[in-house]
N, C-alpha and C. Protein backbone atom coordinates (compact mmCIF):
# COMPACT_ATOMS: atom_id res chain seq x y z
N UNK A 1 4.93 17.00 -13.85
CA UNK A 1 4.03 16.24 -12.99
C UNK A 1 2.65 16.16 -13.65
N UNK A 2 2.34 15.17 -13.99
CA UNK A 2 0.63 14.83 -14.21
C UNK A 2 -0.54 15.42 -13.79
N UNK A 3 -1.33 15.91 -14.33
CA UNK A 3 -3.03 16.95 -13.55
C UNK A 3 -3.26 15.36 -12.94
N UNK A 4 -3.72 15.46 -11.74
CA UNK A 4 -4.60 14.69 -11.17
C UNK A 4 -5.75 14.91 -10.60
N UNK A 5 -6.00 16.02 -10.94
CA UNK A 5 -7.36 16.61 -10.37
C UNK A 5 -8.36 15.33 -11.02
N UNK A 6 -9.49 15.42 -9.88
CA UNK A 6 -10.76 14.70 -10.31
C UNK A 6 -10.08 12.84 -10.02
N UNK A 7 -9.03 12.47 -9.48
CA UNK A 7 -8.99 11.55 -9.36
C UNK A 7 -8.81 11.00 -7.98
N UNK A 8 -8.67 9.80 -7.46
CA UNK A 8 -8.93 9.50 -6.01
C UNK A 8 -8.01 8.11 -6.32
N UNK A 9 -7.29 8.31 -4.94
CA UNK A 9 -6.27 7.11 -4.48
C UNK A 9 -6.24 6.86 -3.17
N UNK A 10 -6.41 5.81 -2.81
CA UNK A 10 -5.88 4.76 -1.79
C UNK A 10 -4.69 4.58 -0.91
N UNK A 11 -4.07 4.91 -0.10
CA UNK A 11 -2.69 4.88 0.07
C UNK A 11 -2.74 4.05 1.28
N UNK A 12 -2.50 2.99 1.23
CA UNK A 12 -2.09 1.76 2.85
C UNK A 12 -0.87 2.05 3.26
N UNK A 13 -0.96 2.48 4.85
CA UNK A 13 0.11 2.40 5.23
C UNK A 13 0.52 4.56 4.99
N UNK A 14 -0.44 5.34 4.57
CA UNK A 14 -0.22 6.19 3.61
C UNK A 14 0.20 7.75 5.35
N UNK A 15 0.07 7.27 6.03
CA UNK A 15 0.13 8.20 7.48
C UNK A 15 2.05 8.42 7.32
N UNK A 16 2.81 7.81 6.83
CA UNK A 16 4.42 7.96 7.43
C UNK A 16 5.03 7.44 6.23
N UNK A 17 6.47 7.87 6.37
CA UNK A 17 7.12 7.42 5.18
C UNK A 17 7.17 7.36 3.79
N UNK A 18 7.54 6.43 3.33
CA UNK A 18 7.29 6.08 1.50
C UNK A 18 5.77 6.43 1.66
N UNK A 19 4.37 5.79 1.81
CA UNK A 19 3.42 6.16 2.01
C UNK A 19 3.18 7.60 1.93
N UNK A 20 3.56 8.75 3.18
CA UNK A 20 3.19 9.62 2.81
C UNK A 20 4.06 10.45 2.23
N UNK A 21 4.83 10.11 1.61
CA UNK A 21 5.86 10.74 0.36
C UNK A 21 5.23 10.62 -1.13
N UNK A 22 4.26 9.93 -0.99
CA UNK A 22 3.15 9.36 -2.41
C UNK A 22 2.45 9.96 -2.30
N UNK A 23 1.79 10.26 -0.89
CA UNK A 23 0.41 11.08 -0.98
C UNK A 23 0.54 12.18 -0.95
N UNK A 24 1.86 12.92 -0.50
CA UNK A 24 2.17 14.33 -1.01
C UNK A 24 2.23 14.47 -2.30
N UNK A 25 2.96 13.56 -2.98
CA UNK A 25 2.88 13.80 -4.41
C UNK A 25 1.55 13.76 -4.94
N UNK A 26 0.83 12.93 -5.32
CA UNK A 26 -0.88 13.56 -5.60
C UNK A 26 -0.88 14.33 -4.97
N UNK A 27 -1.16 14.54 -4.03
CA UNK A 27 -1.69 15.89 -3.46
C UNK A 27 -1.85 17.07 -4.15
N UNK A 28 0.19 17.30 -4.34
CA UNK A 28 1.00 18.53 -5.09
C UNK A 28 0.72 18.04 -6.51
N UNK A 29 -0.06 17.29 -7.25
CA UNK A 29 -0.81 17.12 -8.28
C UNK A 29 -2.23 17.09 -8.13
N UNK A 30 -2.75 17.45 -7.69
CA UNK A 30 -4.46 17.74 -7.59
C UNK A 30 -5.24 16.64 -7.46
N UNK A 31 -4.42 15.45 -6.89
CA UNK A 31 -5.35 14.60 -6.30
C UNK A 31 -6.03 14.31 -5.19
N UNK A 32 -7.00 13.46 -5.19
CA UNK A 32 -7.25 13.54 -3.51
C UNK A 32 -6.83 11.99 -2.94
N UNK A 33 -6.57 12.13 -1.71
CA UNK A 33 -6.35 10.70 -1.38
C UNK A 33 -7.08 9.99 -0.29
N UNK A 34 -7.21 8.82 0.02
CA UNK A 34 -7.64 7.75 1.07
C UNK A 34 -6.48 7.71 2.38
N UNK A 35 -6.34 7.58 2.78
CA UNK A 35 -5.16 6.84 4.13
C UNK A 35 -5.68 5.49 4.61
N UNK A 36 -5.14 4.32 4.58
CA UNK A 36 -5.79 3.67 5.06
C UNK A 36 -4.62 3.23 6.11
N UNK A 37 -4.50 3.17 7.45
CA UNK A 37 -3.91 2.75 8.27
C UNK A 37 -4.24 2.33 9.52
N UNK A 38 -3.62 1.73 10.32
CA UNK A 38 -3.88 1.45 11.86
C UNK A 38 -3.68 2.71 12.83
N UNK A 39 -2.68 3.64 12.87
CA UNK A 39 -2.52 4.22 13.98
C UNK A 39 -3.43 6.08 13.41
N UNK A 40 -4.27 6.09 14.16
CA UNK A 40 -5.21 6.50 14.24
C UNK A 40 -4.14 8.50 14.08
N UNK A 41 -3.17 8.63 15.00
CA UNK A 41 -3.01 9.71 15.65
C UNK A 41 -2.29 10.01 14.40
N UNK A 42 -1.28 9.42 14.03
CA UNK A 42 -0.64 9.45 12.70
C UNK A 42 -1.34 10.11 11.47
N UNK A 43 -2.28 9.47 11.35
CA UNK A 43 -3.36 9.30 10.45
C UNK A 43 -3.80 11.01 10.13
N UNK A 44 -4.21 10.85 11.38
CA UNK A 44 -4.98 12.83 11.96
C UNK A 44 -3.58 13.83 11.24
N UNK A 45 -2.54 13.57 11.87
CA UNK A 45 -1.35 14.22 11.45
C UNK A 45 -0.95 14.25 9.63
N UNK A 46 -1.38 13.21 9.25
CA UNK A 46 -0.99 13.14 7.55
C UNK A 46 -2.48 14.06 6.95
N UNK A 47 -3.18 13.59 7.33
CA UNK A 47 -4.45 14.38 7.02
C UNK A 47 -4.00 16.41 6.77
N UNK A 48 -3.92 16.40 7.66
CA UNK A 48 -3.76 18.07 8.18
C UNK A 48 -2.65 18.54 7.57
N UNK A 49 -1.57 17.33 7.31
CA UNK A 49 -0.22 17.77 5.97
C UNK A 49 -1.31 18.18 4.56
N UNK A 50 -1.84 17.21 4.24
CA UNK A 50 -2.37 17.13 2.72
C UNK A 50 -3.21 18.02 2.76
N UNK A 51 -4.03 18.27 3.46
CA UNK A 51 -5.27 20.06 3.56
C UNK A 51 -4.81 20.66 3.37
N UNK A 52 -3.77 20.80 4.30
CA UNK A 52 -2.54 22.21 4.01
C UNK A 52 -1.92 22.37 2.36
N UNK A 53 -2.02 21.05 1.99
CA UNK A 53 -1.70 21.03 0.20
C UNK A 53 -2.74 21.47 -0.82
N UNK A 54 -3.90 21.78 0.60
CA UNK A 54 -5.16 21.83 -0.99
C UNK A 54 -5.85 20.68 -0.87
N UNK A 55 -5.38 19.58 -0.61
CA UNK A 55 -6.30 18.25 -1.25
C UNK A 55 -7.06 17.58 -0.50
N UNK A 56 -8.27 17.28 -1.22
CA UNK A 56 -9.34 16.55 0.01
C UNK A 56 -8.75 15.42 0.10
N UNK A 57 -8.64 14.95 1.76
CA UNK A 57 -8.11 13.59 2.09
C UNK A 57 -9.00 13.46 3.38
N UNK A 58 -9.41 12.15 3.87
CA UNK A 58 -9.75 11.51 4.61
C UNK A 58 -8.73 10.00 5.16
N UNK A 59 -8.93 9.72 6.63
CA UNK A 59 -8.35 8.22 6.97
C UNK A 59 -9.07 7.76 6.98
N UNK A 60 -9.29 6.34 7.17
CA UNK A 60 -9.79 5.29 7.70
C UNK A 60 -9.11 4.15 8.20
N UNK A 61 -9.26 3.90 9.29
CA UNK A 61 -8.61 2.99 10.16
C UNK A 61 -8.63 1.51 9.77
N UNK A 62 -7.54 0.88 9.06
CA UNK A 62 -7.59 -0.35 8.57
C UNK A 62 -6.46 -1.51 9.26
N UNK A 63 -6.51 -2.44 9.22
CA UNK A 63 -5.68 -3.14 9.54
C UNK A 63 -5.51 -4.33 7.93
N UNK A 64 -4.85 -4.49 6.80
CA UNK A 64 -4.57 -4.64 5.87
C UNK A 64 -4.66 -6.26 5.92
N UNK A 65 -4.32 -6.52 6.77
CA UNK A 65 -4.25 -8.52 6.94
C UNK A 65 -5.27 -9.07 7.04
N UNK A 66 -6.42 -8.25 7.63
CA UNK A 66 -8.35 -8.19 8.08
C UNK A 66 -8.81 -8.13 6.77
N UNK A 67 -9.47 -9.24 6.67
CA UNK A 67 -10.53 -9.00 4.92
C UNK A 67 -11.25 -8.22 5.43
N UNK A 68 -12.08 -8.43 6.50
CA UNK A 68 -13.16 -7.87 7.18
C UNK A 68 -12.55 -6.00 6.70
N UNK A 69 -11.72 -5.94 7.60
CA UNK A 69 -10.94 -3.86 7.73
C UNK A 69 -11.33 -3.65 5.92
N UNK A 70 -10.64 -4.70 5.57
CA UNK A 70 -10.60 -3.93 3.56
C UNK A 70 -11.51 -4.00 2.99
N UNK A 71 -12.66 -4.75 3.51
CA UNK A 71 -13.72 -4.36 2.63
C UNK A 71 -14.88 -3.60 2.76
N UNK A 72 -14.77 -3.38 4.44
CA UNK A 72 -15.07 -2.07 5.21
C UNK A 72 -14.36 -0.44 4.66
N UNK A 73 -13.22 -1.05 4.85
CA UNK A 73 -12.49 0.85 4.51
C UNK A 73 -12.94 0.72 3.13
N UNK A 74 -13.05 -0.12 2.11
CA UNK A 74 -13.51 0.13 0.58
C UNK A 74 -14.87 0.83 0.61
N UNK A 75 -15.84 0.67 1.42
CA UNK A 75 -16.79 0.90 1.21
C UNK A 75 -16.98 2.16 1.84
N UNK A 76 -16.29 2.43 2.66
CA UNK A 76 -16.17 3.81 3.51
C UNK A 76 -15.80 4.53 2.71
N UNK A 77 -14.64 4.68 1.97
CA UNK A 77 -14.02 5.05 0.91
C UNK A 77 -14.93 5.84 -0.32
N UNK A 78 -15.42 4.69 -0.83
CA UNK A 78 -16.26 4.75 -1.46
C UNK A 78 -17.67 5.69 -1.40
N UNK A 79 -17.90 5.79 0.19
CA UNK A 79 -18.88 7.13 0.57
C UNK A 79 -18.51 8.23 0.47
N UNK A 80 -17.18 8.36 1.01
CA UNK A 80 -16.68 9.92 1.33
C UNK A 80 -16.47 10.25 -0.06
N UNK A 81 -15.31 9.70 -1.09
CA UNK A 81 -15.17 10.15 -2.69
C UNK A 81 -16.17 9.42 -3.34
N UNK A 82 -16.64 8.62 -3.71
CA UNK A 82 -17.71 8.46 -4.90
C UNK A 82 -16.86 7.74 -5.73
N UNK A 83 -16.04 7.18 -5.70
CA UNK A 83 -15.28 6.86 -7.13
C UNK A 83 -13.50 6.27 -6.33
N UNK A 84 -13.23 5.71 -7.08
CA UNK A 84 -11.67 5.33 -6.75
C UNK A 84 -10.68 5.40 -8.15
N UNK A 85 -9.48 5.74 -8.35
CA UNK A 85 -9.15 5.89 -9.49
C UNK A 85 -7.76 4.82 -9.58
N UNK A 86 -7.28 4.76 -8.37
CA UNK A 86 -6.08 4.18 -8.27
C UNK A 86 -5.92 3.80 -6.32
N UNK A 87 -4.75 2.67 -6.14
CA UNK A 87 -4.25 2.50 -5.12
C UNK A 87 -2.91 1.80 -5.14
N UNK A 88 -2.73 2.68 -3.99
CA UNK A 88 -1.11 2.04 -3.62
C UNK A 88 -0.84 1.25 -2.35
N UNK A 89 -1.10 -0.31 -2.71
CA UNK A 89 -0.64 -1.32 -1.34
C UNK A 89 0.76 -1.38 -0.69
N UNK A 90 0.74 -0.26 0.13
CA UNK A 90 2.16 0.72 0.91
C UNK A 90 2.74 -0.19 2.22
N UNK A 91 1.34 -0.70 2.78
CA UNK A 91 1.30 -1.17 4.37
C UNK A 91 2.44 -2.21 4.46
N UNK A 92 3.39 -2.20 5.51
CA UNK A 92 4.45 -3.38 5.78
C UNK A 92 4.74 -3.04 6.97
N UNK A 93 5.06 -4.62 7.09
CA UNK A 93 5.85 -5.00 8.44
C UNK A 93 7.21 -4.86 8.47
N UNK A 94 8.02 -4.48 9.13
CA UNK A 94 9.47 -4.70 8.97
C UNK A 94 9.92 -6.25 9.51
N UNK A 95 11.09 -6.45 9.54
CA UNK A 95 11.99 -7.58 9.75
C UNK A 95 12.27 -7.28 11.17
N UNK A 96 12.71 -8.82 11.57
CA UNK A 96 13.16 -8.19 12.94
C UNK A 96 14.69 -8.60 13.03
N UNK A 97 15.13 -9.30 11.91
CA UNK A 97 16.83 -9.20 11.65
C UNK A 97 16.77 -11.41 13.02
N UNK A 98 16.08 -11.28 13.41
CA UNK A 98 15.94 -12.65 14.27
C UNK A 98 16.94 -13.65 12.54
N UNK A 99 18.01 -14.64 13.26
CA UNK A 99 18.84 -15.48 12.49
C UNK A 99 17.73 -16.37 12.27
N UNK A 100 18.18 -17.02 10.65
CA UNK A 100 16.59 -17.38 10.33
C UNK A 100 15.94 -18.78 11.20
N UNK A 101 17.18 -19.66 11.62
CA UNK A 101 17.05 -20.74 12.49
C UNK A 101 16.89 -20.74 13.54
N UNK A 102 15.94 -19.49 14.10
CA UNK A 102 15.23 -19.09 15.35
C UNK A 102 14.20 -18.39 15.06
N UNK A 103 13.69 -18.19 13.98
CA UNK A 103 12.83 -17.59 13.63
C UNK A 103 11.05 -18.71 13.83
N UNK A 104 10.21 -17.67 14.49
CA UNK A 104 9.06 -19.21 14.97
C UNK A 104 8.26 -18.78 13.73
N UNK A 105 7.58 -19.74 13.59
CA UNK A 105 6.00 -19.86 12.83
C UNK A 105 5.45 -18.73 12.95
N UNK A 106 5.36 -18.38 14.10
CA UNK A 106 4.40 -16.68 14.59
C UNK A 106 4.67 -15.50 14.00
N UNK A 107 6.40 -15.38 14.30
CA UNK A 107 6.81 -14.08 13.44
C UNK A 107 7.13 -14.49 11.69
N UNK A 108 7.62 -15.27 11.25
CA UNK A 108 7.25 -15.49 10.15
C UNK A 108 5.54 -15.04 9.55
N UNK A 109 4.57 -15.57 10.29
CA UNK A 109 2.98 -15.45 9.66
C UNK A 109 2.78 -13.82 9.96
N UNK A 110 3.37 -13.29 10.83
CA UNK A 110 3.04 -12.05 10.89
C UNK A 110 3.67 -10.87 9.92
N UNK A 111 4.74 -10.94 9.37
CA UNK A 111 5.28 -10.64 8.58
C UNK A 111 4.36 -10.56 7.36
N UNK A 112 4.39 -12.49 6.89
CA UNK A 112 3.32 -12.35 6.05
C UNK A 112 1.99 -12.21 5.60
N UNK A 113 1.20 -11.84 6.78
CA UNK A 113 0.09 -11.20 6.77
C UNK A 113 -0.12 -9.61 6.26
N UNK A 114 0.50 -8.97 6.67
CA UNK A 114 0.76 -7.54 6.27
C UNK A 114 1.28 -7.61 4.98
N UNK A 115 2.56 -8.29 4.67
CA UNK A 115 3.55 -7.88 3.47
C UNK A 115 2.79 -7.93 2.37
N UNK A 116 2.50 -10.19 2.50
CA UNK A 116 2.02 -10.44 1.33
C UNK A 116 0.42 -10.56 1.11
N UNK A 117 -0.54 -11.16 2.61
CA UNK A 117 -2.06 -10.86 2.60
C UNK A 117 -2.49 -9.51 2.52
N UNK A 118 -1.79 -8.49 2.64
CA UNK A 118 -2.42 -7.12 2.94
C UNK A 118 -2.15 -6.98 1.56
N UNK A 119 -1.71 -6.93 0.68
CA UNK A 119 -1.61 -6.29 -0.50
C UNK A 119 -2.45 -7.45 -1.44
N UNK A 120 -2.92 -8.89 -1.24
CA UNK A 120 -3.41 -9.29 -2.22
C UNK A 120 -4.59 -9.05 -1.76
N UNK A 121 -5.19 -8.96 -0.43
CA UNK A 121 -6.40 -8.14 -0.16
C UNK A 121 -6.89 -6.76 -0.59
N UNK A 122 -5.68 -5.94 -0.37
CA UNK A 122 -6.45 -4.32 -0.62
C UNK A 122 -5.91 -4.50 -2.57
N UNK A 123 -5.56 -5.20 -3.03
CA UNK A 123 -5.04 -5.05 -4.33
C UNK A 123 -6.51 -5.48 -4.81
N UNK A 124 -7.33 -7.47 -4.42
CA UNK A 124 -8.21 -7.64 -5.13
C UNK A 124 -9.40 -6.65 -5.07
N UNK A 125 -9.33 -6.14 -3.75
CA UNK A 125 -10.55 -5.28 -3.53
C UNK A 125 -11.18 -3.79 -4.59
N UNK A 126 -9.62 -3.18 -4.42
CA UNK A 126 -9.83 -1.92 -5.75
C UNK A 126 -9.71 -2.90 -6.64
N UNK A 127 -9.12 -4.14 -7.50
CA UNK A 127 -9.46 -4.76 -8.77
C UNK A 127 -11.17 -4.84 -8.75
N UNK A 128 -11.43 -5.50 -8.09
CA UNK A 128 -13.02 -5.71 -7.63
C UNK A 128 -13.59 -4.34 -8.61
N UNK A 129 -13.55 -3.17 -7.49
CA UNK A 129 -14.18 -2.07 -7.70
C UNK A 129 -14.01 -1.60 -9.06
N UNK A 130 -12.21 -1.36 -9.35
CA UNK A 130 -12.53 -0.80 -10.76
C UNK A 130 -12.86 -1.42 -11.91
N UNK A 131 -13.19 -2.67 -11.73
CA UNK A 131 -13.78 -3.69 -13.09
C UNK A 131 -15.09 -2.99 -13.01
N UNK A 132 -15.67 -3.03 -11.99
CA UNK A 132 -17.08 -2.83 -12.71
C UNK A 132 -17.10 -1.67 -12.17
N UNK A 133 -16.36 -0.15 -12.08
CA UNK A 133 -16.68 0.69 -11.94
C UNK A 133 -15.97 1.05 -14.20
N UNK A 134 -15.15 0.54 -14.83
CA UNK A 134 -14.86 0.45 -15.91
C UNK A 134 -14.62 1.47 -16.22
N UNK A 135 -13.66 1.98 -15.64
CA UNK A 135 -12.77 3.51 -15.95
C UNK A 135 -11.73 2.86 -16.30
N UNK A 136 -11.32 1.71 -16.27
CA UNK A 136 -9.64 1.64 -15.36
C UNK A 136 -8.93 2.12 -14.41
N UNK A 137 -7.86 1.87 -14.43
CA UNK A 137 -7.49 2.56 -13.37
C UNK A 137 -5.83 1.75 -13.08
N UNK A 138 -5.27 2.74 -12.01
CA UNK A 138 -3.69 2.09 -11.77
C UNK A 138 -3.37 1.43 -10.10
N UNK A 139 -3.05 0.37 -10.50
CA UNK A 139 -3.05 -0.41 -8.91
C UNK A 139 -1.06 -0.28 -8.76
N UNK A 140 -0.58 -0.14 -7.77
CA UNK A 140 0.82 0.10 -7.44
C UNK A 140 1.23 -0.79 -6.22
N UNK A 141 2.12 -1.50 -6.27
CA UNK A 141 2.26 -2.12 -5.00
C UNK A 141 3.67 -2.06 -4.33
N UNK A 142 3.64 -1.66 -3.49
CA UNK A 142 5.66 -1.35 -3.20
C UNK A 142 6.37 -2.51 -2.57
N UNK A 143 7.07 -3.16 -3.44
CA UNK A 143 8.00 -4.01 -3.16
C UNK A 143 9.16 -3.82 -2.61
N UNK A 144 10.39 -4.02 -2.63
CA UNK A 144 11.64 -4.07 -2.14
C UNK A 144 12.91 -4.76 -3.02
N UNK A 145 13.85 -4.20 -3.00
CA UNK A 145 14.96 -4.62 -3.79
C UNK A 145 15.63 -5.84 -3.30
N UNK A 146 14.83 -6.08 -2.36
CA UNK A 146 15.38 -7.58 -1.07
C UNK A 146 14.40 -8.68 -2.17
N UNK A 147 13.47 -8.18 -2.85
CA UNK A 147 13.04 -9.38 -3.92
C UNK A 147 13.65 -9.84 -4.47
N UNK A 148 14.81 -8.82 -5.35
CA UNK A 148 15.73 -9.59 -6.06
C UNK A 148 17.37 -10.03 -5.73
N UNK A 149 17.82 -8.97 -4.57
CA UNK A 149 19.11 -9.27 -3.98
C UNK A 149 19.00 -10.32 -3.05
N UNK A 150 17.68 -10.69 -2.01
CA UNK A 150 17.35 -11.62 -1.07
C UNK A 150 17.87 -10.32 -0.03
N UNK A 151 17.36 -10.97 1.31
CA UNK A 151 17.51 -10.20 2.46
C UNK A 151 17.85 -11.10 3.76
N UNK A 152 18.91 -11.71 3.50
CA UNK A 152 20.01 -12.43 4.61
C UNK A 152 19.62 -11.48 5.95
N UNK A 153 18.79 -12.49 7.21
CA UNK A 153 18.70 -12.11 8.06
C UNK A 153 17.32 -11.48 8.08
N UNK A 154 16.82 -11.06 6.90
CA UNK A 154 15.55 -10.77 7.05
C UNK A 154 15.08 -11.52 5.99
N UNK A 155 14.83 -12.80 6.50
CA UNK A 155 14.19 -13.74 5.07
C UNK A 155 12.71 -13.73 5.14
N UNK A 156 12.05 -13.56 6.27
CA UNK A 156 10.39 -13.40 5.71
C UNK A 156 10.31 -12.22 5.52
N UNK A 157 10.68 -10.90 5.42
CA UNK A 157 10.47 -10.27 4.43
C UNK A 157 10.99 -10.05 3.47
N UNK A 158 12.11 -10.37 3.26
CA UNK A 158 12.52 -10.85 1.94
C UNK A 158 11.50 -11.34 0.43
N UNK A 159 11.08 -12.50 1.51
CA UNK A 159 10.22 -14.13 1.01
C UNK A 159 8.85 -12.74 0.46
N UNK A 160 8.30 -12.18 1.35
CA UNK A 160 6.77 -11.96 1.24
C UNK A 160 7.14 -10.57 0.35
N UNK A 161 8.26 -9.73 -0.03
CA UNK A 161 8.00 -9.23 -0.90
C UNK A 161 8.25 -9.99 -2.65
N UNK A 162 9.30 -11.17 -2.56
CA UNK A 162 9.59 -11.42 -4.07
C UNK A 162 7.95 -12.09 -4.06
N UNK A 163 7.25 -12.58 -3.40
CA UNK A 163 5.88 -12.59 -3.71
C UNK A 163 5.16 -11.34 -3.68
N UNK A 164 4.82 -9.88 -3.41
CA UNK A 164 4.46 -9.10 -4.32
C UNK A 164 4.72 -8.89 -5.71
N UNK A 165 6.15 -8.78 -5.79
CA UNK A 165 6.59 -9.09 -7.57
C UNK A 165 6.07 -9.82 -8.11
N UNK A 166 5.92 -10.74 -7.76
CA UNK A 166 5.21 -12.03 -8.89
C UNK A 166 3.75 -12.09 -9.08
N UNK A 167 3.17 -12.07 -8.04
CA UNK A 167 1.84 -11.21 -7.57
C UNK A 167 1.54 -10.02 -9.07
N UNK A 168 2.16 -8.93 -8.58
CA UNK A 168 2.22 -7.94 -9.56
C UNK A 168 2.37 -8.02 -11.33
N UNK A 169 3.48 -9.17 -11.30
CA UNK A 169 3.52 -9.58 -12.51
C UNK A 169 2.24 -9.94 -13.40
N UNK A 170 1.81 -11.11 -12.48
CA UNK A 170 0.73 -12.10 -12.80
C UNK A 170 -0.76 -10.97 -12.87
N UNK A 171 -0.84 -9.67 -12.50
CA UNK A 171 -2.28 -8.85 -12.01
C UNK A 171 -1.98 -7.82 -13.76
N UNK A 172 -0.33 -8.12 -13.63
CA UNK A 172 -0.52 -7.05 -14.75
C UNK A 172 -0.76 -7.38 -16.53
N UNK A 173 -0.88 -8.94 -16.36
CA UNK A 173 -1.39 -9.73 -17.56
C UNK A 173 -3.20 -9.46 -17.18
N UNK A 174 -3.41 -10.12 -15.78
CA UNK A 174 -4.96 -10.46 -16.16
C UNK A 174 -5.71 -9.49 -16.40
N UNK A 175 -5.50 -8.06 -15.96
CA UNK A 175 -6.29 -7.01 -15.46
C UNK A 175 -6.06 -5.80 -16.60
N UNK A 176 -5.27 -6.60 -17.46
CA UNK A 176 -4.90 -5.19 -18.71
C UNK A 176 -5.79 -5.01 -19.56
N UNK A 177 -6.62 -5.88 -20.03
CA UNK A 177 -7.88 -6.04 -20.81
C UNK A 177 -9.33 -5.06 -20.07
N UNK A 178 -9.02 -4.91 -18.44
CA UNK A 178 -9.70 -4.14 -18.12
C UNK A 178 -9.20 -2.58 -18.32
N UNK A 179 -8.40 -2.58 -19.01
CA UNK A 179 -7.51 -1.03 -18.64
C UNK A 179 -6.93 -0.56 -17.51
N UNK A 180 -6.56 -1.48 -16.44
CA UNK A 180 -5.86 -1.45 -15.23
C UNK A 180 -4.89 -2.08 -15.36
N UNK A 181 -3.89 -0.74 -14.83
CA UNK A 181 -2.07 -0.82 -14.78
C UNK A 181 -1.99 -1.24 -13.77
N UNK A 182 -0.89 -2.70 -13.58
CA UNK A 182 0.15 -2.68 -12.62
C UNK A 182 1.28 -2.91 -12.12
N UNK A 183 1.27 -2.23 -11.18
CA UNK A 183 3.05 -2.18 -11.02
C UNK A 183 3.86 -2.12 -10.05
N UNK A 184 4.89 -2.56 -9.99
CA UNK A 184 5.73 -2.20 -8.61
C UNK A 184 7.05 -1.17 -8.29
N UNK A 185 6.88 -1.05 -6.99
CA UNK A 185 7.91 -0.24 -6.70
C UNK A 185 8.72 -0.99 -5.96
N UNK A 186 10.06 -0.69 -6.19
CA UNK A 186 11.30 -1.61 -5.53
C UNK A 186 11.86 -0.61 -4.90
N UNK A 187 11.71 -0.02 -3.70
CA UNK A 187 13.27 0.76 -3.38
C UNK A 187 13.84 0.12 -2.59
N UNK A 188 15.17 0.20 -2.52
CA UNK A 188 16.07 0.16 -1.55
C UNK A 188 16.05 0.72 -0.47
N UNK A 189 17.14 0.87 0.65
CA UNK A 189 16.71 1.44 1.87
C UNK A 189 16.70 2.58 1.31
N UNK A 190 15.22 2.69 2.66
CA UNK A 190 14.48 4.01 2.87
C UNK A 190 14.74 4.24 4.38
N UNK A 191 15.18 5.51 4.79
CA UNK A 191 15.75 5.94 5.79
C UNK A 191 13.82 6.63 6.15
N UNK A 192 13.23 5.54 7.61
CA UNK A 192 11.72 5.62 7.89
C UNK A 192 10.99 5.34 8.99
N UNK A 193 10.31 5.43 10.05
CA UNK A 193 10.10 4.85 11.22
C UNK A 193 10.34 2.92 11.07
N UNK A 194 9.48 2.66 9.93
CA UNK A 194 10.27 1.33 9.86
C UNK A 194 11.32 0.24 9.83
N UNK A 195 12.29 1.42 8.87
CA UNK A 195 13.99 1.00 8.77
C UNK A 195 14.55 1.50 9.60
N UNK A 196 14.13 2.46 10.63
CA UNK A 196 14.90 2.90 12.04
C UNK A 196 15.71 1.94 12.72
N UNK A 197 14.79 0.76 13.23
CA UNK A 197 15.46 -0.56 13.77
C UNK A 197 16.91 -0.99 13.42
N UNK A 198 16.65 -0.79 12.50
CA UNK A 198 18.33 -1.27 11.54
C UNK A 198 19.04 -0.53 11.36
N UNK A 199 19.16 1.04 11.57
CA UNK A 199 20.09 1.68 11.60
C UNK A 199 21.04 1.89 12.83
């Protein structure tokens, strides 16, 4: 496992699940982390995991689809650690399995507000920061294996993750010249308060 001491990460979505399965890991590497999420109580609860690890962590209450929330929690962020080293755009909506020829405008946009606006928001924002903070640094964004198999029955999220991939692709040409990695994560099902629905 990697020293991560002295470094600071971001984790959306970082209170439950894949999320806080990442931020344990820094943690149990000497990092410290961000939480950025909506449910407040959650939040308190992931916190008090990662202390218990040793590692300074703080939440901040974001809603990922809000430019307004991300460039607020950046700056909040930014008070409590001094520095950002990396982030992981974690935050998602699940599917609601709705057949796609009943599916409205509404739940479709909501889907993709979280999936695919929340991650090109909290993604440009740390790009923002670590250009002219000029450390580099590693941006991570968690995709889904429904990018490349498709996700019959769940086609807007399907749709809004093979756009993180490409997204990701395209960040990891422009932003390499700054010394910022990026990359994605694809898993498959994750057994999570989110994939609960479907089991």
């Amino acid at each position: 496992m990697p020293d991560l001491s002295g470094k600071v990460f971001i984790i959306t979505g970082g209170n439950g699940g894949i999320g806080l399965g990442l931020a344990e890991g820094i943690a149990d590497a000497g990092g410290s982390i961000a939480i950025w999420a909506r449910n407040t109580e959650k939040s308190e609860a992931a916190i008090s995991t990662l202390q218990k690890r040793g590692a300074e962590s703080h939440a901040f209450t974001c809603d990922v689809s809000s430019e307004e929330d991300v460039q607020r929690c950046m700056q909040e962020t930014l008070g409590a650690f001094g520095r950002i080293d990396g982030l992981f755009a974690n935050a998602g909506r699940g599917g609601t399995g709705t057949p796609f020829v009943d599916v409205s405008l509404e739940e479709w946009r909501k889907i993709m507000a979280v999936n695919l606006d929340g991650v090109f928001l909290t993604l440009r924002e740390a790009a923002r920061h670590l250009i002219d903070q000029g450390t580099g640094g590693s941006l991570v964004a968690v995709s889904s294996t429904s990018a490349v198999h498709g996700a019959g029955g769940n086609e807007a999220y399907g749709t809004a993750k093979t756009g993180v991939t490409g997204l990701v692709r395209a960040l990891a040409v422009a932003l390499a010249r700054h010394q910022i990695r990026v990359n994605s994560l694809l898993p498959e099902w994750t057994i999570t308060e989110l994939a609960t629905p479907a089991y």
